[in-house]
Protein backbone atom coordinates (compact mmCIF):
# COMPACT_ATOMS: atom_id res chain seq x y z
CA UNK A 1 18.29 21.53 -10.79
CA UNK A 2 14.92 21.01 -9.37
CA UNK A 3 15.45 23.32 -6.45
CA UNK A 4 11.89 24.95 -6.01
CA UNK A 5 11.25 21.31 -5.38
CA UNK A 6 13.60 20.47 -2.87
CA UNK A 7 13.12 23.65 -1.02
CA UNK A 8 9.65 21.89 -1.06
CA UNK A 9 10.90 18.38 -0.14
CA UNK A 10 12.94 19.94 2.50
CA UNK A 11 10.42 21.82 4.49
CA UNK A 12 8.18 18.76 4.61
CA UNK A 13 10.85 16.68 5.80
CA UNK A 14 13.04 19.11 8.07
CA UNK A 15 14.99 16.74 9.93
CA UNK A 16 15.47 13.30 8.01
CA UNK A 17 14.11 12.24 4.30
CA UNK A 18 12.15 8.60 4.40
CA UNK A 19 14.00 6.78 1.89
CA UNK A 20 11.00 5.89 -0.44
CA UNK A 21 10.50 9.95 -0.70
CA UNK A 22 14.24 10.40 -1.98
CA UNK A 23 14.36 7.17 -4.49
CA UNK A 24 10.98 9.15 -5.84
CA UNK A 25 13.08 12.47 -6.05
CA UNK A 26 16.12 11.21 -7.46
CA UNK A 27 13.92 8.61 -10.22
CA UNK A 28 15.55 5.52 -8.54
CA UNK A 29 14.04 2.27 -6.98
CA UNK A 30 13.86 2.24 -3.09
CA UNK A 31 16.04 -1.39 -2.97
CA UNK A 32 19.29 0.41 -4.82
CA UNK A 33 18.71 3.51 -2.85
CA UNK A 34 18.92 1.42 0.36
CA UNK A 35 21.77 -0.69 -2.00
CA UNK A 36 23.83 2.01 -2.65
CA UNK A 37 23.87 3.44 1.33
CA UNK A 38 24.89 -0.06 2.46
CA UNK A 39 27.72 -0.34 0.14
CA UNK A 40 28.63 3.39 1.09
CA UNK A 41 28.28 5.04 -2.15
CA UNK A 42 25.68 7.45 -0.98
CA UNK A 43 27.27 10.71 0.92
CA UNK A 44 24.10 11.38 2.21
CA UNK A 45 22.70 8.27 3.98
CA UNK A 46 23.67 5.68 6.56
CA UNK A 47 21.99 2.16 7.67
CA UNK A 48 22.63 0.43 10.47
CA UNK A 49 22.31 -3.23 11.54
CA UNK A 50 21.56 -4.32 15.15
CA UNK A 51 20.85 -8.72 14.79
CA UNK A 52 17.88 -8.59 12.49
CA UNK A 53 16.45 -4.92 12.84
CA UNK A 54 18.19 -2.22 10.97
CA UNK A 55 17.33 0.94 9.90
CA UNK A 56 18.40 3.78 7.04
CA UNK A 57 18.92 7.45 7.67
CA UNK A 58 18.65 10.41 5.22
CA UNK A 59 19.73 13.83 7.21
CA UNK A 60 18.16 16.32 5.42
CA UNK A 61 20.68 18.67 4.92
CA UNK A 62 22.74 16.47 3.64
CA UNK A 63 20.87 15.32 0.98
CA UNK A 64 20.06 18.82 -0.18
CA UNK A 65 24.06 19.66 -0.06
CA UNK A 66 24.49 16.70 -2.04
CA UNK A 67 22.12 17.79 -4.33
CA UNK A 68 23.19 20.93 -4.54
CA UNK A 69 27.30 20.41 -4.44
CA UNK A 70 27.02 22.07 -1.07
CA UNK A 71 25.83 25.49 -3.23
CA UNK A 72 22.51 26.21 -1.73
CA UNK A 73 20.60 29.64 -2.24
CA UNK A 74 20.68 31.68 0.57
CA UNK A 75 17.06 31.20 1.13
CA UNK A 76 16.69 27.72 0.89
């Protein structure tokens, strides 16, 4: 695990990872990142639809759970 760089990842991005930061982290394209939250198979991200404007979300600590199996040092 690459946590000294997700400790990093997660204290530039406290709140919500943009999606093209955590294709780069997990060596995936951006489109199946987005892809996979659509279809539900990421744990860790949502997208919503609203006519033609949409969006994606990646909470933070839910990536890094994810990441982690929910096992993150104490001083992460």
């Amino acid at each position: 695990m690459r946590l000294e760089e997700l400790k990093a990842l997660c204290e530039e991005y406290p709140v919500c990872i943009p999606v093209r930061v955590a294709a780069r982290f997990l060596g995936v394209a951006e489109d199946c990142l987005r892809a996979a939250i659509d279809q539900n198979k990421c744990s860790f991200g949502f997208s919503w639809r609203l006519g033609e404007r949409g969006g994606y979300k990646i909470p933070t600590l839910a990536f890094a759970s994810w990441l982690t199996k929910g096992c993150m040092p104490l001083d992460f």
